[in-house]
PDB file of N, CA and C in Angstrom:
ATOM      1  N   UNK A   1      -3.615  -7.619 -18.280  1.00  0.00           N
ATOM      2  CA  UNK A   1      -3.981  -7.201 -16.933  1.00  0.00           C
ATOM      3  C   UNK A   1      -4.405  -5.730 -16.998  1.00  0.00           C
ATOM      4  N   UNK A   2      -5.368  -5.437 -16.284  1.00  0.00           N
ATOM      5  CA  UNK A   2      -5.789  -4.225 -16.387  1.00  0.00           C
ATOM      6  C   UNK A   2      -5.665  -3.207 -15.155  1.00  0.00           C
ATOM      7  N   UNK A   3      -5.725  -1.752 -15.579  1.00  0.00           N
ATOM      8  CA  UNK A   3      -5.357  -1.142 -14.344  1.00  0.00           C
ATOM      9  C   UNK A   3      -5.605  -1.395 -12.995  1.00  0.00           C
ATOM     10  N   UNK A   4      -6.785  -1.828 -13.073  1.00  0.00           N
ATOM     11  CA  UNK A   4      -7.221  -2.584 -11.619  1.00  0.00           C
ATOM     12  C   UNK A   4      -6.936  -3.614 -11.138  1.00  0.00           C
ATOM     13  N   UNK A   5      -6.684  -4.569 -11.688  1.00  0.00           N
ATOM     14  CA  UNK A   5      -5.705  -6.076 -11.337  1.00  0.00           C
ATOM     15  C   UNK A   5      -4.002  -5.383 -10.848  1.00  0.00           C
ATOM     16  N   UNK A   6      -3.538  -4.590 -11.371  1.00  0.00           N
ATOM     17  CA  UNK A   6      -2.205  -4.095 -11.584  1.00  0.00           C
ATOM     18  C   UNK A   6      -2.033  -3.286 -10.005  1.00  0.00           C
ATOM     19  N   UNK A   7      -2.812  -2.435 -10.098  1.00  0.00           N
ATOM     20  CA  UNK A   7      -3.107  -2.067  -8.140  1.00  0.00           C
ATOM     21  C   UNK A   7      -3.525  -2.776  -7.250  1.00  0.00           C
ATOM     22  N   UNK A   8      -4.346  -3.962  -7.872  1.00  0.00           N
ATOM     23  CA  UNK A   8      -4.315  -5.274  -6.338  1.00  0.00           C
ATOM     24  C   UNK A   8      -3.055  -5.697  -6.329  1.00  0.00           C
ATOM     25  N   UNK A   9      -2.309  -6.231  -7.681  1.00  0.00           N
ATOM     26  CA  UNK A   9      -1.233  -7.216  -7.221  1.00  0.00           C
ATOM     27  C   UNK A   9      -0.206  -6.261  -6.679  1.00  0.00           C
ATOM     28  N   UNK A  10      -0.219  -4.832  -7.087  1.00  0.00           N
ATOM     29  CA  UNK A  10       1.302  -3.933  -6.504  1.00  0.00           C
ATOM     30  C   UNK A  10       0.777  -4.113  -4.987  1.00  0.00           C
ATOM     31  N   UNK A  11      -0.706  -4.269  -4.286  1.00  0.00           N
ATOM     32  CA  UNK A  11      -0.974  -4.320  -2.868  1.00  0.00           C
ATOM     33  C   UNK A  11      -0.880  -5.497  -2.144  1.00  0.00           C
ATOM     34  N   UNK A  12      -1.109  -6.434  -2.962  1.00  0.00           N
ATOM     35  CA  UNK A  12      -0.724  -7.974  -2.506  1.00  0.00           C
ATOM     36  C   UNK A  12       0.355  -8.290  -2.726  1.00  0.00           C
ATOM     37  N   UNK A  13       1.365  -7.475  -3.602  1.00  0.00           N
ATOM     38  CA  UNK A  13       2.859  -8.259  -3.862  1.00  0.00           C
ATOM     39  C   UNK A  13       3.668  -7.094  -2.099  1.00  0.00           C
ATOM     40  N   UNK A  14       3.163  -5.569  -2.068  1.00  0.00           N
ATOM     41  CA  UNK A  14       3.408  -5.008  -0.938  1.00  0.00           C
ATOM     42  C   UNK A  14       3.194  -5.961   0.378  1.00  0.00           C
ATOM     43  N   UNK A  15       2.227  -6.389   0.495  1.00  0.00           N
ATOM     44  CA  UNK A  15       2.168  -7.271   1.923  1.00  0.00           C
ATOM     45  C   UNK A  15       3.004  -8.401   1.914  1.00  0.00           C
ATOM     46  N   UNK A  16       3.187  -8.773   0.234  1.00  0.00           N
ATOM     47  CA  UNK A  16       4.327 -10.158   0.716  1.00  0.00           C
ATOM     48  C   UNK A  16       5.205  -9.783   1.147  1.00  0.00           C
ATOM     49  N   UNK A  17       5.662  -8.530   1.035  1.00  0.00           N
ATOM     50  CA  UNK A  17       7.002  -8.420   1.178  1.00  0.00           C
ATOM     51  C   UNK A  17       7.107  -8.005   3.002  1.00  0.00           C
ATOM     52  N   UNK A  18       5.892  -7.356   2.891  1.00  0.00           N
ATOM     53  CA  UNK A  18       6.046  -6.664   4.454  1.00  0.00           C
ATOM     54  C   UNK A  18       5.724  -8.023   5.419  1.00  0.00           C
ATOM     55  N   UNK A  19       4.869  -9.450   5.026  1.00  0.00           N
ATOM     56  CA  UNK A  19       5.302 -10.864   5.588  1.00  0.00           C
ATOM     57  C   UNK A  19       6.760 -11.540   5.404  1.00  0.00           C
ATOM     58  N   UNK A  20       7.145 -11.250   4.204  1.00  0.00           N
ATOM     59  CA  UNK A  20       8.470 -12.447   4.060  1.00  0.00           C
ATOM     60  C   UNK A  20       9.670 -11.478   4.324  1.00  0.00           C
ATOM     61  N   UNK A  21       9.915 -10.071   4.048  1.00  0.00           N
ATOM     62  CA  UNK A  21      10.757  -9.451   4.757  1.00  0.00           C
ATOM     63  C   UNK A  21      10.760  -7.679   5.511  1.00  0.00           C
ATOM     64  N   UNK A  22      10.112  -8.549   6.695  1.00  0.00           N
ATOM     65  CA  UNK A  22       9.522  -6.953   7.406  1.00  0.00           C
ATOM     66  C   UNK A  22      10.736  -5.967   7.937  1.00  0.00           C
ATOM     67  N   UNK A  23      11.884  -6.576   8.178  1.00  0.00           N
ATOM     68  CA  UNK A  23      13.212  -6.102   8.520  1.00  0.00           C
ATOM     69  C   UNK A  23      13.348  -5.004   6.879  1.00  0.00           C
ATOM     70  N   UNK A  24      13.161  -5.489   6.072  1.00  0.00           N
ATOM     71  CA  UNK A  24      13.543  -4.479   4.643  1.00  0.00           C
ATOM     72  C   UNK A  24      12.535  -3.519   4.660  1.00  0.00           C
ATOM     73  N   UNK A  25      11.494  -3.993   4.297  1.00  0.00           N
ATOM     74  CA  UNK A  25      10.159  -2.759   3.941  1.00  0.00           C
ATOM     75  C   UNK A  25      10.065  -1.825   5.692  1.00  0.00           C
ATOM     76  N   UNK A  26      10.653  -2.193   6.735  1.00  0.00           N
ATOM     77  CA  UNK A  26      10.131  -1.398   7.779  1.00  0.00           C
ATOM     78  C   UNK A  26      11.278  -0.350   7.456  1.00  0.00           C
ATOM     79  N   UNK A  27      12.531  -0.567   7.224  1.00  0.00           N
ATOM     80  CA  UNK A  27      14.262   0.087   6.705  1.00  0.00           C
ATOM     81  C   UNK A  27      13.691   0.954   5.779  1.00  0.00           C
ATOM     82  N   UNK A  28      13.133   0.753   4.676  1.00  0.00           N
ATOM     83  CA  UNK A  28      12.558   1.283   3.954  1.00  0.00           C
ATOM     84  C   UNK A  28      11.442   2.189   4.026  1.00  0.00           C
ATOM     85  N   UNK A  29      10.948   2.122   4.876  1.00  0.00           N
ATOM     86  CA  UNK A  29       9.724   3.307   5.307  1.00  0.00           C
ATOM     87  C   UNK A  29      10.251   3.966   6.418  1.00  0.00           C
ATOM     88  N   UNK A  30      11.604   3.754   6.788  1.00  0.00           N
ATOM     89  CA  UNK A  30      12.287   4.640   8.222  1.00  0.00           C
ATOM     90  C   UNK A  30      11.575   4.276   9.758  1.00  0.00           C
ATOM     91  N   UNK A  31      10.778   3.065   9.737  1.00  0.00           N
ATOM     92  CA  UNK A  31      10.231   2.529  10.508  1.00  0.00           C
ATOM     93  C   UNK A  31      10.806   1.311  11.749  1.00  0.00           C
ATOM     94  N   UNK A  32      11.923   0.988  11.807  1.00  0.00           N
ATOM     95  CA  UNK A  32      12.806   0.258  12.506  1.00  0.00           C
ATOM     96  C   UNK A  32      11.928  -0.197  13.347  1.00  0.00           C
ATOM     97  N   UNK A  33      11.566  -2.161  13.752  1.00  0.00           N
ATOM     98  CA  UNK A  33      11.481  -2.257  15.109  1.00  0.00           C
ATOM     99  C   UNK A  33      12.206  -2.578  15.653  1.00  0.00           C
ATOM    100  N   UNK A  34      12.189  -1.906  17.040  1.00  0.00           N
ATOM    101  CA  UNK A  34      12.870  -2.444  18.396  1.00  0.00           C
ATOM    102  C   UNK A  34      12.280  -3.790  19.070  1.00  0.00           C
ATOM    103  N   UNK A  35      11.779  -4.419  18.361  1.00  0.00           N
ATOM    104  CA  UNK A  35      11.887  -5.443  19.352  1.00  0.00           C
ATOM    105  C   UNK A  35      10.991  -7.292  18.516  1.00  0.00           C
ATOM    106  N   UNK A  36      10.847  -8.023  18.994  1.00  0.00           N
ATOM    107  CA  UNK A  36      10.158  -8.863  18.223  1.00  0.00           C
ATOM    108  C   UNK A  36       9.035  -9.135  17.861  1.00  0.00           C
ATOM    109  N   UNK A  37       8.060  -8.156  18.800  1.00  0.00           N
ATOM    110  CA  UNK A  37       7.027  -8.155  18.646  1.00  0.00           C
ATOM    111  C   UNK A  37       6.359  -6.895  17.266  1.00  0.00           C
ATOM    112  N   UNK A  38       7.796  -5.801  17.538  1.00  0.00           N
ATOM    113  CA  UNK A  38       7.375  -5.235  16.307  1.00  0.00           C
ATOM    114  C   UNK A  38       7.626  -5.341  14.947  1.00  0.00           C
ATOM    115  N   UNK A  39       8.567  -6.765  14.631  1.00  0.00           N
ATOM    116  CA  UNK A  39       8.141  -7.528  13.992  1.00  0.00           C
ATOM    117  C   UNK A  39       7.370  -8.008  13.463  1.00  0.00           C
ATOM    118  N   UNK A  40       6.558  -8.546  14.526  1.00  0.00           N
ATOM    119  CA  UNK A  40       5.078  -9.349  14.331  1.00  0.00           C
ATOM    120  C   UNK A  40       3.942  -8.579  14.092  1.00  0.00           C
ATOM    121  N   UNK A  41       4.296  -7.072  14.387  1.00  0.00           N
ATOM    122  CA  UNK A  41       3.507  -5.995  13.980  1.00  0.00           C
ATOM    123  C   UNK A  41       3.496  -5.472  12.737  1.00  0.00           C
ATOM    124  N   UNK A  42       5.118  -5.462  12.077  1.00  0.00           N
ATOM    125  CA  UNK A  42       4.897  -5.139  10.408  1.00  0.00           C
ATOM    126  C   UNK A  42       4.652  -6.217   9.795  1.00  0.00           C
ATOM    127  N   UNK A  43       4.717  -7.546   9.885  1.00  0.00           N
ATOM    128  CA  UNK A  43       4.149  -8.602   9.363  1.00  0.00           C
ATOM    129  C   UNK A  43       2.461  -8.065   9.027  1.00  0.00           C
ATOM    130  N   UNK A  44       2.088  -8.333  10.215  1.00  0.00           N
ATOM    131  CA  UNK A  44       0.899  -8.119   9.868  1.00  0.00           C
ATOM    132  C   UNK A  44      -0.071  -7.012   9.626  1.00  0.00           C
ATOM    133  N   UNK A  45       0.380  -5.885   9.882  1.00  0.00           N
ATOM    134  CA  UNK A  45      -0.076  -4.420   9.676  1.00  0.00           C
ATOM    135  C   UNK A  45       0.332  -3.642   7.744  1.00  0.00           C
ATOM    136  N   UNK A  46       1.624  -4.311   7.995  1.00  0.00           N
ATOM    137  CA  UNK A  46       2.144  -3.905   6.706  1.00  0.00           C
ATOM    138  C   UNK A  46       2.437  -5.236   5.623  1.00  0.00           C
ATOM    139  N   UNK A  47       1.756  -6.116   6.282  1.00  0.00           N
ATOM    140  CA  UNK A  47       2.131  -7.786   5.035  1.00  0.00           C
ATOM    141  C   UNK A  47       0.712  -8.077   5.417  1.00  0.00           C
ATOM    142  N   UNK A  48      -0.159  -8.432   6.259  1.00  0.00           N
ATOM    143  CA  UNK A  48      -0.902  -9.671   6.015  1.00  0.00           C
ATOM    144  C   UNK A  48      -2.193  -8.736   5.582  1.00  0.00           C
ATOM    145  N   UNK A  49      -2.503  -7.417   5.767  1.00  0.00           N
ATOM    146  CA  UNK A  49      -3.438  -6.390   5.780  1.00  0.00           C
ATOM    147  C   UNK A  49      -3.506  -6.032   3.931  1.00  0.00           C
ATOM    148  N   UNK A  50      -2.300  -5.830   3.558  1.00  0.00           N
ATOM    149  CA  UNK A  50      -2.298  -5.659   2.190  1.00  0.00           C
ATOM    150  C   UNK A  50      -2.198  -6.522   1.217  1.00  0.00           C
ATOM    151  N   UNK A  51      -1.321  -7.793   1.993  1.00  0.00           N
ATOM    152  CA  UNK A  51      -1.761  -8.557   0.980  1.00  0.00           C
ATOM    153  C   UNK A  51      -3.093  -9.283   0.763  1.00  0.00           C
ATOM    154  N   UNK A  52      -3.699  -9.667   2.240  1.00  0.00           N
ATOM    155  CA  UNK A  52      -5.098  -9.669   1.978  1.00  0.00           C
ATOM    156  C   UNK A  52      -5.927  -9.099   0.937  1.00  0.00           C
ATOM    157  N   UNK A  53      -5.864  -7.786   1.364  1.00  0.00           N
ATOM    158  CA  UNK A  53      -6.983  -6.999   0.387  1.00  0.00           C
ATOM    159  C   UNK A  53      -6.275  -7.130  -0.932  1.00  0.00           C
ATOM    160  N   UNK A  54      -5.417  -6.732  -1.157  1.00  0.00           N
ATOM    161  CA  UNK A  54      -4.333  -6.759  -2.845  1.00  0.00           C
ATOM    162  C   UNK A  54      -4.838  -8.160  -3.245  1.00  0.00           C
ATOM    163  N   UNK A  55      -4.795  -9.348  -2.772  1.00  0.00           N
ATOM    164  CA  UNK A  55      -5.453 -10.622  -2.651  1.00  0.00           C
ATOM    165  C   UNK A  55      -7.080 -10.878  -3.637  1.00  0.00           C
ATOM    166  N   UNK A  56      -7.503 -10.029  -2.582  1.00  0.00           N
ATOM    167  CA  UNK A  56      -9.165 -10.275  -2.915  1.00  0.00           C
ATOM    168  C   UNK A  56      -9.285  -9.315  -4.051  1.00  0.00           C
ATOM    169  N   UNK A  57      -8.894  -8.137  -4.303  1.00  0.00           N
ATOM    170  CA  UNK A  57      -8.903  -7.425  -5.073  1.00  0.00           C
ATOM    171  C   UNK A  57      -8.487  -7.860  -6.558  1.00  0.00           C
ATOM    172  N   UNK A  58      -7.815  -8.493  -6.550  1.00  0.00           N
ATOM    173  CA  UNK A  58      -7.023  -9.288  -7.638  1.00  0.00           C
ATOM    174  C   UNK A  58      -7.934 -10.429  -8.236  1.00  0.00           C
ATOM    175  N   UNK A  59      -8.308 -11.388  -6.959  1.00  0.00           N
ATOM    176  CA  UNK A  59      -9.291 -12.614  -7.803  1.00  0.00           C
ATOM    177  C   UNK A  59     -10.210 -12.067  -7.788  1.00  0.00           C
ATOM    178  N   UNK A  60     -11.043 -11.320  -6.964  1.00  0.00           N
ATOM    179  CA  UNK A  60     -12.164 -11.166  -7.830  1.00  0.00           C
ATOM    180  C   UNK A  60     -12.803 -10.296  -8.324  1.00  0.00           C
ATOM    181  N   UNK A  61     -11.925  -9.204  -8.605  1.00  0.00           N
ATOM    182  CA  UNK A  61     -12.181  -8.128 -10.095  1.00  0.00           C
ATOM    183  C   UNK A  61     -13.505  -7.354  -9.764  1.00  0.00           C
ATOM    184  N   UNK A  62     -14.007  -7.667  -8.451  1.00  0.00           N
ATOM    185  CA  UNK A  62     -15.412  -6.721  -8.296  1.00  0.00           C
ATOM    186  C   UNK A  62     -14.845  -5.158  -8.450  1.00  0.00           C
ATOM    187  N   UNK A  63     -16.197  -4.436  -8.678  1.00  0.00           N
ATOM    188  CA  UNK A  63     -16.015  -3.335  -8.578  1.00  0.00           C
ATOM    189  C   UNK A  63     -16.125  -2.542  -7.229  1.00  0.00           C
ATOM    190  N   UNK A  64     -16.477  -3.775  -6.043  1.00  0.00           N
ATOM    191  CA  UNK A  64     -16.180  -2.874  -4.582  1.00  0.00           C
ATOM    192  C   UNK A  64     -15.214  -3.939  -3.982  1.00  0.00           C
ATOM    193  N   UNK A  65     -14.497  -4.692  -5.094  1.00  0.00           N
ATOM    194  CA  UNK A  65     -12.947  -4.955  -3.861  1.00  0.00           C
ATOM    195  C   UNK A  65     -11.858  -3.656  -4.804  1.00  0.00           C
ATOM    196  N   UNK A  66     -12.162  -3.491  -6.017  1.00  0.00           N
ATOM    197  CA  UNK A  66     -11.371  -2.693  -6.570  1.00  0.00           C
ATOM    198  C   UNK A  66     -11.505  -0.997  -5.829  1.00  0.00           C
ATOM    199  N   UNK A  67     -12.709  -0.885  -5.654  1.00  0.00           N
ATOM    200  CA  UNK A  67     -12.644   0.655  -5.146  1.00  0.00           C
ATOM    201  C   UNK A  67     -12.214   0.253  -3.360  1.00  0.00           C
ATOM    202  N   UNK A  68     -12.536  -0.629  -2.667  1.00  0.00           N
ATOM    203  CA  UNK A  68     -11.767  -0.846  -1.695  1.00  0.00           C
ATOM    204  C   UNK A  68     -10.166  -0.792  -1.377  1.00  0.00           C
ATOM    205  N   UNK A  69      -9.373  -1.107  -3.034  1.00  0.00           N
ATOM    206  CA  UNK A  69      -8.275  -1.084  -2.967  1.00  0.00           C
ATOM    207  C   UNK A  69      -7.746   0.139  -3.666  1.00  0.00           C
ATOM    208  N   UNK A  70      -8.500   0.860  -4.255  1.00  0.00           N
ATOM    209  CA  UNK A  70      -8.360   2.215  -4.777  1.00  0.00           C
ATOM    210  C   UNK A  70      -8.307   3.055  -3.389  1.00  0.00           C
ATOM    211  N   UNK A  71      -9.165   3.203  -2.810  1.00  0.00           N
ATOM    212  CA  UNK A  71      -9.169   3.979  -1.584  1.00  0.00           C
ATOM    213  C   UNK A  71      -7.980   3.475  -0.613  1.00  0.00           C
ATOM    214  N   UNK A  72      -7.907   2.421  -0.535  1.00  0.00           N
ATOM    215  CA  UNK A  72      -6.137   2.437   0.702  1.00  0.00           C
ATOM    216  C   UNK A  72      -5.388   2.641   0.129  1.00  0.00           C
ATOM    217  N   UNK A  73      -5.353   2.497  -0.986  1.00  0.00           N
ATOM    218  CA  UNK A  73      -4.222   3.775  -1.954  1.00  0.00           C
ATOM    219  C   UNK A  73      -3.992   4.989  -1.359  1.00  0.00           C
ATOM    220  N   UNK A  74      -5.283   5.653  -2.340  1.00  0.00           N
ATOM    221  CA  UNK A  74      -5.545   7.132  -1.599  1.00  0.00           C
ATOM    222  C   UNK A  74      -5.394   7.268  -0.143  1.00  0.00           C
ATOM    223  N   UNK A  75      -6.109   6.088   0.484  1.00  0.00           N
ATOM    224  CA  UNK A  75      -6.069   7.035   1.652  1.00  0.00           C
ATOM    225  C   UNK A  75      -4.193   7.067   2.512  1.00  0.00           C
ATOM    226  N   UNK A  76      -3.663   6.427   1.839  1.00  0.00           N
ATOM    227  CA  UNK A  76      -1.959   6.308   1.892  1.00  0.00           C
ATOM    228  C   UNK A  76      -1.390   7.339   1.557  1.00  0.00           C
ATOM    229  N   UNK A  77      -1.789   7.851   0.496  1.00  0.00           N
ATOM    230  CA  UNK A  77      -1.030   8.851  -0.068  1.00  0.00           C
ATOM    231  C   UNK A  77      -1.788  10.246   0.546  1.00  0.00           C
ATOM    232  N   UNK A  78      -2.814  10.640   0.763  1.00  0.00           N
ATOM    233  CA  UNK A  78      -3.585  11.754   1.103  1.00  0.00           C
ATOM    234  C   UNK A  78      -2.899  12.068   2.686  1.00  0.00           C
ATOM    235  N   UNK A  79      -3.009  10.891   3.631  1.00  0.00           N
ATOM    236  CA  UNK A  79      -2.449  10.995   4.928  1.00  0.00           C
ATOM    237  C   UNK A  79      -0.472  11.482   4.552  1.00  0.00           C
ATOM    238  N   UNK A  80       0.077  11.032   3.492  1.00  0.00           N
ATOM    239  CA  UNK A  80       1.342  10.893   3.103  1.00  0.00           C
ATOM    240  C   UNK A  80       1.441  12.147   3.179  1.00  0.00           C
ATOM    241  N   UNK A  81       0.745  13.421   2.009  1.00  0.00           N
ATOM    242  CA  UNK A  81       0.401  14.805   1.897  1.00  0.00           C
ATOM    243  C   UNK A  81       0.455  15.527   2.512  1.00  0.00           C
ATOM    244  N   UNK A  82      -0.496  14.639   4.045  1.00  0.00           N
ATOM    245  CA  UNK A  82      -0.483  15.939   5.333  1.00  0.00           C
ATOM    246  C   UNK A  82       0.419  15.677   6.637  1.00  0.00           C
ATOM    247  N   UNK A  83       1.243  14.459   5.931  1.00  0.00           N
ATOM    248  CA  UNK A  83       2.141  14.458   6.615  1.00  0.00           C
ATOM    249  C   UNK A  83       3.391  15.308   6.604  1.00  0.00           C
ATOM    250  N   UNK A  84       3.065  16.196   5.404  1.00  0.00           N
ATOM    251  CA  UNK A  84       4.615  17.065   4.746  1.00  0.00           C
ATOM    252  C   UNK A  84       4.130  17.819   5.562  1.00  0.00           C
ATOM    253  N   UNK A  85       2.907  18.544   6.051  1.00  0.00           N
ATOM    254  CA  UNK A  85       2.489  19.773   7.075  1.00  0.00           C
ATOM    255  C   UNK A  85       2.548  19.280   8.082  1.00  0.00           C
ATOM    256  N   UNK A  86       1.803  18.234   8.673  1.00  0.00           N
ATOM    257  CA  UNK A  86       1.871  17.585  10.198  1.00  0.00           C
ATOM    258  C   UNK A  86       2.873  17.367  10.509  1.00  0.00           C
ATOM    259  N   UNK A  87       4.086  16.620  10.112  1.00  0.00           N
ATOM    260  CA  UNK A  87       4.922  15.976  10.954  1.00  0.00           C
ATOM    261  C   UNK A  87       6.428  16.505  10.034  1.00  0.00           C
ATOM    262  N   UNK A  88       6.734  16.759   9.371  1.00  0.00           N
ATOM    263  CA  UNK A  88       7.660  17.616   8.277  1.00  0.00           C
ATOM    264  C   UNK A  88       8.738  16.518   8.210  1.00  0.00           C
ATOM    265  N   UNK A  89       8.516  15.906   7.484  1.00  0.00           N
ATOM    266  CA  UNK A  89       9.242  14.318   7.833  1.00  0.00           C
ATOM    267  C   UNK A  89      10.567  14.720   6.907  1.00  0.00           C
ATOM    268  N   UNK A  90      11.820  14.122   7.119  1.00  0.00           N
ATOM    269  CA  UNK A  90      13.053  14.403   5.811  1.00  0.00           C
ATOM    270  C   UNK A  90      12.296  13.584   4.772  1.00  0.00           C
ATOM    271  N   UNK A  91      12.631  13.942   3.705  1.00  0.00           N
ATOM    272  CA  UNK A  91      12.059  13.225   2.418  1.00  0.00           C
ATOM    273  C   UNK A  91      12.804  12.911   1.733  1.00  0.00           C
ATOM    274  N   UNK A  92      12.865  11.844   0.302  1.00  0.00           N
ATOM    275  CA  UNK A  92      13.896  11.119  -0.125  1.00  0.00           C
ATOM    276  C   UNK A  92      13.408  11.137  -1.003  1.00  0.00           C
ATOM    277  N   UNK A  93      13.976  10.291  -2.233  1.00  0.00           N
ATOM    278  CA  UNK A  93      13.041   9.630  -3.479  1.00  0.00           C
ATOM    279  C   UNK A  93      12.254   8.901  -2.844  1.00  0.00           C
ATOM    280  N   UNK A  94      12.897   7.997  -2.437  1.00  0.00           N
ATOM    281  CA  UNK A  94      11.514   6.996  -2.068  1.00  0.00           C
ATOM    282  C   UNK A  94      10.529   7.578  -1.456  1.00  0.00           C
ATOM    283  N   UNK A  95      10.461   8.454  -0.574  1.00  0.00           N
ATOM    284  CA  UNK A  95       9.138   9.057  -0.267  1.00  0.00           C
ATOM    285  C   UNK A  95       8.180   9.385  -1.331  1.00  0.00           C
ATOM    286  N   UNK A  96       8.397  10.250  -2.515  1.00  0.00           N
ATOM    287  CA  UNK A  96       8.122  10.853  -3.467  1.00  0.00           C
ATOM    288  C   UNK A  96       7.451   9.560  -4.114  1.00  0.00           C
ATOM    289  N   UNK A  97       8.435   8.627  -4.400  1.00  0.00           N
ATOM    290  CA  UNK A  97       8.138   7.270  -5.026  1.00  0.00           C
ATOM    291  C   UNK A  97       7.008   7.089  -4.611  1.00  0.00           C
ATOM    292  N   UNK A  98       6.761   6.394  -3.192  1.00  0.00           N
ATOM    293  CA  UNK A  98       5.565   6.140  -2.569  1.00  0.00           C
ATOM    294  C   UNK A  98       4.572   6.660  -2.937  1.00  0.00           C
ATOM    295  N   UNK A  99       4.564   8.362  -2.592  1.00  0.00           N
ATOM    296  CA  UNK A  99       3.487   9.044  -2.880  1.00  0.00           C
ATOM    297  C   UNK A  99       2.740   9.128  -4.577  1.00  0.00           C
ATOM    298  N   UNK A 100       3.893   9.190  -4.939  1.00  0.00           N
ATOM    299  CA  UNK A 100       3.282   8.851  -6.557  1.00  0.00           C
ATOM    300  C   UNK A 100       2.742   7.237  -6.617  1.00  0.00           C
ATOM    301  N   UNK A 101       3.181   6.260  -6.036  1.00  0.00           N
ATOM    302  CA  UNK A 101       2.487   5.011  -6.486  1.00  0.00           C
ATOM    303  C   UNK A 101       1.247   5.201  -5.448  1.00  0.00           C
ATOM    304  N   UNK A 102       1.183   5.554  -4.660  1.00  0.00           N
ATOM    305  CA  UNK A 102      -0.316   5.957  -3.553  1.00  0.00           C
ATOM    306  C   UNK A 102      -1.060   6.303  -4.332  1.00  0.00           C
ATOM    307  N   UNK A 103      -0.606   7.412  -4.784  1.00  0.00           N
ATOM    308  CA  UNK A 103      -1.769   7.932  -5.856  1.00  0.00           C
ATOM    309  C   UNK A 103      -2.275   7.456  -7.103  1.00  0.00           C
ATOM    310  N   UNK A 104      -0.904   7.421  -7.668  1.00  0.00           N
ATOM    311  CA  UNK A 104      -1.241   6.740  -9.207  1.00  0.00           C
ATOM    312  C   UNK A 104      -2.112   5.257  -9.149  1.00  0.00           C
ATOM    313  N   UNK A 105      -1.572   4.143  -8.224  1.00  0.00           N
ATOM    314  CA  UNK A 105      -2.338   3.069  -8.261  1.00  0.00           C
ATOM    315  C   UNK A 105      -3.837   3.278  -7.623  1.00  0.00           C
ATOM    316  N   UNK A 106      -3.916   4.268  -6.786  1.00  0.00           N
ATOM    317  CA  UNK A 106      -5.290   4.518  -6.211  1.00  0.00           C
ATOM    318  C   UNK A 106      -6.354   5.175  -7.215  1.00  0.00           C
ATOM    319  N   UNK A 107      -5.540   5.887  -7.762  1.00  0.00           N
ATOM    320  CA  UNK A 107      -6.347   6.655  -9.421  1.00  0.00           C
ATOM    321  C   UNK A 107      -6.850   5.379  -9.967  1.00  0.00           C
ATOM    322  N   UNK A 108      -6.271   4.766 -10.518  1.00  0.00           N
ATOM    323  CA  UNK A 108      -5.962   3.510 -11.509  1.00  0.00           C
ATOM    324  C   UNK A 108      -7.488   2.370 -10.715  1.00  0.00           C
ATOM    325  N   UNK A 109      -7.257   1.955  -9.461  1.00  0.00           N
ATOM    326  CA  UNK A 109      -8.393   1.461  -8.949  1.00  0.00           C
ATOM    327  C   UNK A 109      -9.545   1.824  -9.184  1.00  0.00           C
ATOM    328  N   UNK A 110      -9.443   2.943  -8.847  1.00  0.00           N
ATOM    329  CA  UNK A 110     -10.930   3.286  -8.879  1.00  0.00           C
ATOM    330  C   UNK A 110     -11.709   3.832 -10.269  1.00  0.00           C
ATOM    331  N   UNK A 111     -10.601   3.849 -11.280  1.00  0.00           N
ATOM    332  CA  UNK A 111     -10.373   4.013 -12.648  1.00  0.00           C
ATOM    333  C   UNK A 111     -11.104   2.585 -13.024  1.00  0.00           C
ATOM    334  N   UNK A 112     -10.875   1.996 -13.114  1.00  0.00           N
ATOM    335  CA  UNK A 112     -11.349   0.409 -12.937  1.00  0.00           C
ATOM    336  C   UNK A 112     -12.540   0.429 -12.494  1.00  0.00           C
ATOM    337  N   UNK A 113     -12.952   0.517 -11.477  1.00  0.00           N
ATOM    338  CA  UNK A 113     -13.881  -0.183 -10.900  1.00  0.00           C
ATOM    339  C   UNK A 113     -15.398   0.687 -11.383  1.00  0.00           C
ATOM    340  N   UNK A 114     -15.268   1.904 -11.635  1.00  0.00           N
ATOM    341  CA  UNK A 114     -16.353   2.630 -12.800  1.00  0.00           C
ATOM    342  C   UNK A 114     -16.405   1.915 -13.778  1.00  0.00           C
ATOM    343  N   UNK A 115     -15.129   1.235 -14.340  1.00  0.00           N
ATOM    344  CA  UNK A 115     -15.389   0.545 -16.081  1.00  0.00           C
ATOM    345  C   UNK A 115     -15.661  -0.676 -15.813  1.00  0.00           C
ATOM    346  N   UNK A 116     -16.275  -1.170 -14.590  1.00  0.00           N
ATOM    347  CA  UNK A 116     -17.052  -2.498 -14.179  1.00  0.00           C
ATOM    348  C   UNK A 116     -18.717  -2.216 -13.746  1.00  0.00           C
TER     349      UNK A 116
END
């Protein structure tokens, strides 16, 4: 598997999780919903959105589903960045975590999709 298959499936295995357990990954991003509908909102904002694209990105190895999935990388982690100035959020490992896989798998995409 190559760097670019490896950043669709970390984006399509991300949406499964944010479909099959949105109660964990929302806990996990400090995102709690209040109610059932915001539920139905990380389902599909944070599960059916990524795994989609992580999805397409994965079968079919183009070089504009790969830079498609290179860029919601980046653009995850870049917004992540100016969120330490905008909004001065407490930070954790896992934040850090995030931001390094934002980046690193978004590098890695678009790393790929030049060597196509």
């Amino acid at each position: 598997m190559d760097l670019g298959h490896l950043s669709s499936a970390a984006l399509m295995l991300s949406g499964a999780a944010g479909i099959a357990i949105p109660e964990r990954v929302t806990a996990a991003l400090d995102l709690p919903p209040t109610s059932q509908r915001g539920l139905t909102e990380a389902r599909a904002g944070l599960g059916g959105t990524y795994a989609a694209l992580g999805g397409y990105g994965l079968l079919s190895g183009s070089a504009g589903a790969q830079r498609a999935v290179g860029y919601t990388w980046l653009g995850a982690g870049v917004v992540r960045l100016a969120g330490l100035a905008i909004d001065k959020p407490r930070t954790d490992s896992a934040y850090w975590a995030y931001l390094a896989a934002e980046l690193g798998l978004g590098t890695a995409a678009l790393l790929a999709a030049r060597r196509r």
